[in-house]
C-alpha atoms as a PDB file:
ATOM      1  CA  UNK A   1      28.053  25.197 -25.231  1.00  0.00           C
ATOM      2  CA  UNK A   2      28.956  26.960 -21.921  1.00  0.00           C
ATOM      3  CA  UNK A   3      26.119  25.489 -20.249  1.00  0.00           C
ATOM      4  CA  UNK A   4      27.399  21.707 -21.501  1.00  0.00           C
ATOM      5  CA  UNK A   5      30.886  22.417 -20.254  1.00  0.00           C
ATOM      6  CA  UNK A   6      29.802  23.833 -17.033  1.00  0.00           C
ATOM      7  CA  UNK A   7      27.261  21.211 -16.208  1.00  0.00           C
ATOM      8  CA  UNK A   8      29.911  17.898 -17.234  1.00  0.00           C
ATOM      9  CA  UNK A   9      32.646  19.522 -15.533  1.00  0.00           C
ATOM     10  CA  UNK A  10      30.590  20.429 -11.893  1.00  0.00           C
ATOM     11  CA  UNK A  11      30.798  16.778 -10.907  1.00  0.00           C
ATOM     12  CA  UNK A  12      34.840  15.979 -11.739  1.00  0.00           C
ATOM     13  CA  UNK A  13      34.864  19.989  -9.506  1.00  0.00           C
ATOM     14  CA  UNK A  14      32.773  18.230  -6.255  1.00  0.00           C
ATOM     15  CA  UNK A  15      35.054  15.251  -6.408  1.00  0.00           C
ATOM     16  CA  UNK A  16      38.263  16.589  -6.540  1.00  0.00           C
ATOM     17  CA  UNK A  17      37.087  18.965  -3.406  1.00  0.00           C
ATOM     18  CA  UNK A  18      36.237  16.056  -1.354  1.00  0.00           C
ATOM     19  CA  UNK A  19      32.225  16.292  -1.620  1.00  0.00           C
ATOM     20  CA  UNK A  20      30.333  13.125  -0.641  1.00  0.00           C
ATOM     21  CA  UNK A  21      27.489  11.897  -2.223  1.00  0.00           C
ATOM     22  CA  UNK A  22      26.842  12.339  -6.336  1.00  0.00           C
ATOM     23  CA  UNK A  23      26.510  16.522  -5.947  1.00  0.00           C
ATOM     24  CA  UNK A  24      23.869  16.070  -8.053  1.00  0.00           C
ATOM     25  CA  UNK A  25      21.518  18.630  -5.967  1.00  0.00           C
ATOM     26  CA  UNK A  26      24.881  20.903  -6.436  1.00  0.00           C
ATOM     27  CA  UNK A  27      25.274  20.270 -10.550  1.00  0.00           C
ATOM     28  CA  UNK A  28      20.873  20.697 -10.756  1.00  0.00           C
ATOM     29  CA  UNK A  29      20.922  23.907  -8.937  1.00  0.00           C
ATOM     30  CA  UNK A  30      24.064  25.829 -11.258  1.00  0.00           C
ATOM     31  CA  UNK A  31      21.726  24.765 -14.175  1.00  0.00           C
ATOM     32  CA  UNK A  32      18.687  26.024 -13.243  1.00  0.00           C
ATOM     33  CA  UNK A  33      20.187  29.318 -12.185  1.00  0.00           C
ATOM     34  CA  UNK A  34      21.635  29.064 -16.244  1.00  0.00           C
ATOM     35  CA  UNK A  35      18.749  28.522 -17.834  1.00  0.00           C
ATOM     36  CA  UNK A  36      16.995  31.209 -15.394  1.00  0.00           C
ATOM     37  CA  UNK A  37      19.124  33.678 -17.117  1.00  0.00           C
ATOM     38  CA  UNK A  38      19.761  32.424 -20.269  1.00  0.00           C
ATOM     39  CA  UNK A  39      16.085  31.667 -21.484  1.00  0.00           C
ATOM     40  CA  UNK A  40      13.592  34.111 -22.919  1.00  0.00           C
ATOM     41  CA  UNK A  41      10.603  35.406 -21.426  1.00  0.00           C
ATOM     42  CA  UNK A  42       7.763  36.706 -23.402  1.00  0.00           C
ATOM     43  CA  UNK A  43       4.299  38.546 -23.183  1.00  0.00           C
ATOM     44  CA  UNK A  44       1.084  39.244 -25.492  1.00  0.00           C
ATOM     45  CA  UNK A  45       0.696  42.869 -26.071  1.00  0.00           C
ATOM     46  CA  UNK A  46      -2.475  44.114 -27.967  1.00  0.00           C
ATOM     47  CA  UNK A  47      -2.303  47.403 -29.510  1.00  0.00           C
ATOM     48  CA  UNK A  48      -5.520  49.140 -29.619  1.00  0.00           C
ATOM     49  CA  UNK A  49      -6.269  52.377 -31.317  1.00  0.00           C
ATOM     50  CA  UNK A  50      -9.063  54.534 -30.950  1.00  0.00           C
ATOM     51  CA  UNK A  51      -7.937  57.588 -31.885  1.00  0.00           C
ATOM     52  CA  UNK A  52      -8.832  58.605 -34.979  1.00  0.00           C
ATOM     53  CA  UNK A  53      -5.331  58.630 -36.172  1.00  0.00           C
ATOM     54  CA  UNK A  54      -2.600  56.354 -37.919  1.00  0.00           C
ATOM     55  CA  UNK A  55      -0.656  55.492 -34.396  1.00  0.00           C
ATOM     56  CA  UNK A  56       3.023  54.311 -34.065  1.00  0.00           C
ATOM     57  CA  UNK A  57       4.267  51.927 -31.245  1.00  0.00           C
ATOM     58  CA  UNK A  58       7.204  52.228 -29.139  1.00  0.00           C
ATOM     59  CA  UNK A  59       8.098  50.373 -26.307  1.00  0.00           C
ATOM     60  CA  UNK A  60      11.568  50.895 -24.654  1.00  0.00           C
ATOM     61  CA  UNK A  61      13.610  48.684 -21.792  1.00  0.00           C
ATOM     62  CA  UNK A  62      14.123  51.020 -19.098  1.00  0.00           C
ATOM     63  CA  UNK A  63      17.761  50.166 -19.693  1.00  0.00           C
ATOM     64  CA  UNK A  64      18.386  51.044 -22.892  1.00  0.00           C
ATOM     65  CA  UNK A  65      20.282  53.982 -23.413  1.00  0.00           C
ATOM     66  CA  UNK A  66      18.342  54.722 -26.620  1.00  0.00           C
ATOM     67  CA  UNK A  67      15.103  57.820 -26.717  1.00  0.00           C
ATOM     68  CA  UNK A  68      11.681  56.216 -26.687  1.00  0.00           C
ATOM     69  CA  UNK A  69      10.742  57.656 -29.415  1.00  0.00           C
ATOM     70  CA  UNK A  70      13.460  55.602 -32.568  1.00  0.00           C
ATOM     71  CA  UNK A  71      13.083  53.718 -34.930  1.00  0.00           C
ATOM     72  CA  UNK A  72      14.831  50.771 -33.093  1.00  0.00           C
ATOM     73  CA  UNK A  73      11.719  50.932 -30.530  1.00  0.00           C
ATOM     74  CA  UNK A  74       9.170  51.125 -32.928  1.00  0.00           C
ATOM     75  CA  UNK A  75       7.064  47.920 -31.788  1.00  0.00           C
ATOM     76  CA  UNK A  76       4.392  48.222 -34.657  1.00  0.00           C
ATOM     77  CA  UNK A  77       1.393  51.126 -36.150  1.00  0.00           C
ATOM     78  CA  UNK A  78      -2.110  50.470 -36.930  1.00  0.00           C
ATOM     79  CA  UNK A  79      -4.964  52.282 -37.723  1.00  0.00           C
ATOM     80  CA  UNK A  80      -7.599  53.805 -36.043  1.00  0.00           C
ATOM     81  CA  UNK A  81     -10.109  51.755 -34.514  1.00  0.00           C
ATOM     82  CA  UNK A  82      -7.664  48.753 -34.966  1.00  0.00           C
ATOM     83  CA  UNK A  83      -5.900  45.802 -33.160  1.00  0.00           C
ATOM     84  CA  UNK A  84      -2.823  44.726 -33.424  1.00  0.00           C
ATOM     85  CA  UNK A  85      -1.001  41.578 -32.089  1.00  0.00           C
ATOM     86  CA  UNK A  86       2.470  41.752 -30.941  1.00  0.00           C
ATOM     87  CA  UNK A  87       4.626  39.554 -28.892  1.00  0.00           C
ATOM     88  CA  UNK A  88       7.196  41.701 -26.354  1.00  0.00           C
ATOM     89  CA  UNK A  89      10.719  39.360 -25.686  1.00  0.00           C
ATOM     90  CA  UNK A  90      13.315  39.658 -23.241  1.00  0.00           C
ATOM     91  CA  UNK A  91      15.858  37.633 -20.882  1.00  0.00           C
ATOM     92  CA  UNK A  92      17.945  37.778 -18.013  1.00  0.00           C
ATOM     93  CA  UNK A  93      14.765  38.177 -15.310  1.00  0.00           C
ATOM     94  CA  UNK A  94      10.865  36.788 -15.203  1.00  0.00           C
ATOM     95  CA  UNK A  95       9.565  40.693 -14.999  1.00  0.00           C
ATOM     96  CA  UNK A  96      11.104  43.799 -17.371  1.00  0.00           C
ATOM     97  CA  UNK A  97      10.398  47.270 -16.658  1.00  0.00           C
ATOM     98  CA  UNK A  98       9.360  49.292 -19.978  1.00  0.00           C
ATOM     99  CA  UNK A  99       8.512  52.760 -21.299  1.00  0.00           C
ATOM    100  CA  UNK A 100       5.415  52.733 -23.555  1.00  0.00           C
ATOM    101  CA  UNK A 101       4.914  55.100 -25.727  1.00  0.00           C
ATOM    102  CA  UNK A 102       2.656  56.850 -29.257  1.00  0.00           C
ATOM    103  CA  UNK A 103       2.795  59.075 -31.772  1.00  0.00           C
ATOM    104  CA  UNK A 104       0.551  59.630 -35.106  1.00  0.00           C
ATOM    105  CA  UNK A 105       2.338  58.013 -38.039  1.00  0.00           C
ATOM    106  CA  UNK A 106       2.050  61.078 -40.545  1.00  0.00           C
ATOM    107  CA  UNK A 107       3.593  64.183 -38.541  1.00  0.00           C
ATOM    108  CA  UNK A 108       4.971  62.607 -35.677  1.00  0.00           C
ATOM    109  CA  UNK A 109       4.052  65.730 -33.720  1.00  0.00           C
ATOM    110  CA  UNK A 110       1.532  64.366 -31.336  1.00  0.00           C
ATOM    111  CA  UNK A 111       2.997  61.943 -28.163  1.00  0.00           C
ATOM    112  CA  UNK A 112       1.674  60.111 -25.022  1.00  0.00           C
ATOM    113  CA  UNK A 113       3.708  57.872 -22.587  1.00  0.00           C
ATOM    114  CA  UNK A 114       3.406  55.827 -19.919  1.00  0.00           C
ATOM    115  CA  UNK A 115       6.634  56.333 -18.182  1.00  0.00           C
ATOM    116  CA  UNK A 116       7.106  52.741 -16.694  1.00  0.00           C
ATOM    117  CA  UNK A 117       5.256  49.808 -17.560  1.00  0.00           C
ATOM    118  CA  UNK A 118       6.118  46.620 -15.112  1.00  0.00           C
ATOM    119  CA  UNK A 119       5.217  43.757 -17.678  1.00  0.00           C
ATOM    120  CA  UNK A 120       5.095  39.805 -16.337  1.00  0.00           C
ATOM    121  CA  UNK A 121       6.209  36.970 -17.849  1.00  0.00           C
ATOM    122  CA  UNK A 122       3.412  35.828 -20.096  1.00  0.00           C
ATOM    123  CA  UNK A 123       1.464  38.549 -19.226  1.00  0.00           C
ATOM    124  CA  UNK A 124      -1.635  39.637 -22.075  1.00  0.00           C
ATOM    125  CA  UNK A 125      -2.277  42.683 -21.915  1.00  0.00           C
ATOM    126  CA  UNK A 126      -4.660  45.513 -23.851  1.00  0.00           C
ATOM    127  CA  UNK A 127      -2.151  49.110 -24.694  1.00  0.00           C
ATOM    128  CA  UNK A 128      -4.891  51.269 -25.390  1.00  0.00           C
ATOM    129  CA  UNK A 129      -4.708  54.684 -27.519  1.00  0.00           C
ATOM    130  CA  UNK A 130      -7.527  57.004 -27.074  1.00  0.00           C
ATOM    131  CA  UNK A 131      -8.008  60.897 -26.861  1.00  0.00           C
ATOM    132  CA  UNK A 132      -8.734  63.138 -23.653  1.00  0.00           C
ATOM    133  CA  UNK A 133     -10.497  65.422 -25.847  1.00  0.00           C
ATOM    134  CA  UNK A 134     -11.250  65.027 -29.461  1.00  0.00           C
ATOM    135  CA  UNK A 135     -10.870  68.687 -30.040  1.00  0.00           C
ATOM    136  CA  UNK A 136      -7.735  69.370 -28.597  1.00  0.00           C
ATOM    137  CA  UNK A 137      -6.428  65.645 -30.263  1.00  0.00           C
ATOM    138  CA  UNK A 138      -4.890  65.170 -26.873  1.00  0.00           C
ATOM    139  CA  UNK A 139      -3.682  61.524 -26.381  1.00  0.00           C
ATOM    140  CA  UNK A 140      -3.681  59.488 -23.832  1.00  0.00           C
ATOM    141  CA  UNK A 141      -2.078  55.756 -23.277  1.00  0.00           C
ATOM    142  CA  UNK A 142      -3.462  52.959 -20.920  1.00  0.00           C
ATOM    143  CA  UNK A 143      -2.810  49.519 -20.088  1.00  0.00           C
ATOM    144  CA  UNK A 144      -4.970  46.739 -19.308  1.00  0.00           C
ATOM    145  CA  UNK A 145      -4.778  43.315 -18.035  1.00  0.00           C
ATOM    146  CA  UNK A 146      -6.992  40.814 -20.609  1.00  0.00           C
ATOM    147  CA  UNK A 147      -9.609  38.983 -19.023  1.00  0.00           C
ATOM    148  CA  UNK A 148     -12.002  36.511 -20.245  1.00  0.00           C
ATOM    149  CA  UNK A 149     -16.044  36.135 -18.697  1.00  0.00           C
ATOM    150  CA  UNK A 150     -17.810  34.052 -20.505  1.00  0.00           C
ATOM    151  CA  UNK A 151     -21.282  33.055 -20.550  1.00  0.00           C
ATOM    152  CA  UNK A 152     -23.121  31.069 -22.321  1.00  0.00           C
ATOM    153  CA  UNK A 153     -25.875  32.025 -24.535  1.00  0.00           C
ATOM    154  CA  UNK A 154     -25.423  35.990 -23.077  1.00  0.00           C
ATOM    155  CA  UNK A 155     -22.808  38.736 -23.849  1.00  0.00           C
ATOM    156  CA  UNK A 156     -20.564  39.867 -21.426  1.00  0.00           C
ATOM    157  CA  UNK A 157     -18.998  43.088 -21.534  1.00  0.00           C
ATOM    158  CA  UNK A 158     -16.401  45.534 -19.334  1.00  0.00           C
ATOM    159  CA  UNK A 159     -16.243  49.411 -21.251  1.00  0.00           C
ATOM    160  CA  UNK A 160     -13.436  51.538 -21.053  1.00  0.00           C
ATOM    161  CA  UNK A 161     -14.250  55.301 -22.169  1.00  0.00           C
ATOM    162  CA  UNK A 162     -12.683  58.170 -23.325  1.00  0.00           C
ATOM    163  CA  UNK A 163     -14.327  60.511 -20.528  1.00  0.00           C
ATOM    164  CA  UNK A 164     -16.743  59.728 -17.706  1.00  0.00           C
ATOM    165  CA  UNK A 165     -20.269  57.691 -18.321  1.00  0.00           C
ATOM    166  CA  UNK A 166     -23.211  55.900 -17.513  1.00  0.00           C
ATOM    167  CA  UNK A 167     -23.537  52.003 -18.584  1.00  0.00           C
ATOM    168  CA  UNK A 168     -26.914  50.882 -18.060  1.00  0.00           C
ATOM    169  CA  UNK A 169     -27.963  47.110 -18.927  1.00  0.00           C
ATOM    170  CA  UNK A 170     -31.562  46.732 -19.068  1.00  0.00           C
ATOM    171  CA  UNK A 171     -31.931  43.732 -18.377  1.00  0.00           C
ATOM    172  CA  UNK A 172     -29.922  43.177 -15.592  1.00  0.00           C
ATOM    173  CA  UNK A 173     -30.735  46.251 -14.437  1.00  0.00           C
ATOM    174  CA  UNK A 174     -27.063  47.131 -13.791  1.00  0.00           C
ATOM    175  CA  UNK A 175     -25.671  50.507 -13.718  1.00  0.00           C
ATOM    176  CA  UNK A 176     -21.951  51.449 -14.012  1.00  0.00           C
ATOM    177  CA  UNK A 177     -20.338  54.569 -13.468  1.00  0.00           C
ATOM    178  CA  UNK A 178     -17.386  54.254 -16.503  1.00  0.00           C
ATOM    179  CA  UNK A 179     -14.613  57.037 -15.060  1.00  0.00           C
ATOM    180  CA  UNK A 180     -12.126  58.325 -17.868  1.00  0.00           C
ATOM    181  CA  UNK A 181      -9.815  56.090 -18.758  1.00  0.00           C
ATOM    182  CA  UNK A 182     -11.187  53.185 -16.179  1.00  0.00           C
ATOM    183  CA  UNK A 183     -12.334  49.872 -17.397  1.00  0.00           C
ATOM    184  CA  UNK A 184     -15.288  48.813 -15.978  1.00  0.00           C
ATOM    185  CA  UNK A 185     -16.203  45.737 -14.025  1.00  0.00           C
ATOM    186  CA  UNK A 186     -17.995  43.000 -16.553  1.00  0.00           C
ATOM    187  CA  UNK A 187     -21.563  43.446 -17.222  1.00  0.00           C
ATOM    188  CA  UNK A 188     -24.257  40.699 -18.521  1.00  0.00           C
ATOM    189  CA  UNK A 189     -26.213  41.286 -21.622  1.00  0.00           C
ATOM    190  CA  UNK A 190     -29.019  39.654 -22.306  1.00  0.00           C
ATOM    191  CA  UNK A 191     -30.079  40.968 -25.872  1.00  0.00           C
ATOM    192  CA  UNK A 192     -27.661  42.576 -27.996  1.00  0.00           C
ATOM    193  CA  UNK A 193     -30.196  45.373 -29.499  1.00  0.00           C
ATOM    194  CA  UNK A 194     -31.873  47.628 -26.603  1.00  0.00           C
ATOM    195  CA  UNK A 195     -30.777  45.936 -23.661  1.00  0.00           C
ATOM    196  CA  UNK A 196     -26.871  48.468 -23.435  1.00  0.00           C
ATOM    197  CA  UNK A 197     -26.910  52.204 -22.670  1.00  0.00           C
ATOM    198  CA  UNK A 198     -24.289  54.794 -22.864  1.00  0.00           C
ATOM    199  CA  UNK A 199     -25.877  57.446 -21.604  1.00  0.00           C
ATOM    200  CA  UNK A 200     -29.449  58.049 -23.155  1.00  0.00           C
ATOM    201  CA  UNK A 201     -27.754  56.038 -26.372  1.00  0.00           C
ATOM    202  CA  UNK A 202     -28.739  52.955 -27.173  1.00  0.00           C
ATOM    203  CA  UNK A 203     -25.990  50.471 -28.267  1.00  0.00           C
ATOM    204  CA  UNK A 204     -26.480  47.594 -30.698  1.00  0.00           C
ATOM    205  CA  UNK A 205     -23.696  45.020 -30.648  1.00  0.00           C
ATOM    206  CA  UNK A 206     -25.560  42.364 -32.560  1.00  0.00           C
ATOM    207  CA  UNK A 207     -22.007  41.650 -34.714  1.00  0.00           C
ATOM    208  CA  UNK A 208     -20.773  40.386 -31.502  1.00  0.00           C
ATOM    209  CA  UNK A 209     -20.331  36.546 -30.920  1.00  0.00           C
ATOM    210  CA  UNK A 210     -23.207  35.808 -28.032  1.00  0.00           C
ATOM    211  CA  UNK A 211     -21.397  33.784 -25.209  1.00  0.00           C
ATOM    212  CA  UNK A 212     -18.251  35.456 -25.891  1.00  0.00           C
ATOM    213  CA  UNK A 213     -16.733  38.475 -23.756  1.00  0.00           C
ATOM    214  CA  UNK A 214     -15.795  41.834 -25.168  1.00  0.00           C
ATOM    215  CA  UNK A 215     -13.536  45.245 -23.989  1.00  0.00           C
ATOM    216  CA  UNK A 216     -16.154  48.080 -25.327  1.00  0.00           C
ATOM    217  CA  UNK A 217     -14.521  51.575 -25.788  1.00  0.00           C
ATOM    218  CA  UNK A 218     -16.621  54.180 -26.341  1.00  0.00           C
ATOM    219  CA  UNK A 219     -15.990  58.187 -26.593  1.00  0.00           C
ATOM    220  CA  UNK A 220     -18.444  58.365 -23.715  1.00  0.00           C
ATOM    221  CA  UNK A 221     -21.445  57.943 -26.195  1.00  0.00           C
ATOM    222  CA  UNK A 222     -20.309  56.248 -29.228  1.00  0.00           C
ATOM    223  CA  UNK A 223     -19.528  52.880 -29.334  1.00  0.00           C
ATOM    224  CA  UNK A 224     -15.897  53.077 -31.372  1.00  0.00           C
ATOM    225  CA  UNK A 225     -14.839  49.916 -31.452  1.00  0.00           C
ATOM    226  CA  UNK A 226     -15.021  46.218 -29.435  1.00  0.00           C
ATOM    227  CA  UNK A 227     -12.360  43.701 -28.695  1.00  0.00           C
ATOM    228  CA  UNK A 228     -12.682  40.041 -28.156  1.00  0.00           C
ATOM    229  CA  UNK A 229     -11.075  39.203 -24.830  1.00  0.00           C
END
């Protein structure tokens, strides 16, 4: 209603000031800076879990008063070795500044944060949970732009793992040194059964989708899980 009023009553304003012309440049530019404000923003997030816990979500606007770690910012949970959708709102600017942050679902007692998060309008991005060391059940958060590379009629893949390794594809005969916590660029592969190394491990992702691309995350010589970009 505000926006109505303001926009029919600009004109009658430039008139009774003396303005030549129809001010219509004048009347365009108050509404775009009104609907600049007043409209919302959004961006994919996809929750990723890998580590071998129930996980809870949190996301926080660096401007809220409230702890990270509420029930208010509770974005979602999943399981391990799950994805989960979830679309992150806001106004008032095309870019928000967040706080992202986990915790496992049953006793709360183990955290990880990423203190600020600069998320883009209709950004799509991959929040990945994973553990620095399985023993120790340290967690660790990352975040990762989504990217599509497909080709057809091969399997294209990028790995992010929990601690440093070697990717080898066969075929290609491409090598790629995956550092902890790094996604790696995208590799081509040409079979999906003895064609991928981690390590001295062989990996079989025949359940994958051949001319589709994947995010592979891996404890360093496990595959734990893949993600359609």
């Amino acid at each position: 209603m505000f926006r109505t009023a303001l926009i029919t009553a600009l004109p009658i304003l430039l008139l009774g000031c003396g303005g030549s012309g129809d001010g219509g440049s004048d009347v365009d530019a108050v509404s775009n800076a009104v609907d600049g404000v007043s409209r919302t923003r959004q961006a994919d997030l996809h929750f990723v879990n890998t580590t071998k816990e129930a996980i809870d979500y949190h996301i926080r606007h660096t401007l809220s008063e409230d702890a990270l770690f509420t029930s208010t910012n509770k974005a979602t949970a999943n399981m391990d070795n799950e994805v989960t959708p979830y679309m992150y709102r806001w106004n008032v600017s095309d870019n928000v500044t967040v706080q992202l942050g986990i915790q496992d679902t049953n006793s709360k007692s183990i955290q990880a944060e990423i203190d600020t998060m600069l998320i883009s309008e209709n950004a799509d991005l991959w929040i990945v949970a994973w553990l620095d060391d399985a023993k120790s059940k340290l967690f660790k958060l990352s975040s990762l732009k989504r990217s599509r590379s497909e080709v057809a009629g091969k399997y294209r893949i990028r790995v992010f793992s929990h601690k440093d390794a070697q990717i080898i594809a066969t075929s290609t005969v491409t090598i790629n040194e995956a550092k902890q916590g790094v996604v790696t660029p995208y590799m081509t592969i040409e079979n999906c059964s003895g064609d991928l190394y981690f390590g001295a491990e062989s990996i079989d992702i025949c359940q994958l989708d051949i001319g589709k691309s994947y995010l592979l995350i891996t404890d360093g010589e496990e595959l734990l899980m893949s993600a359609e970009e």
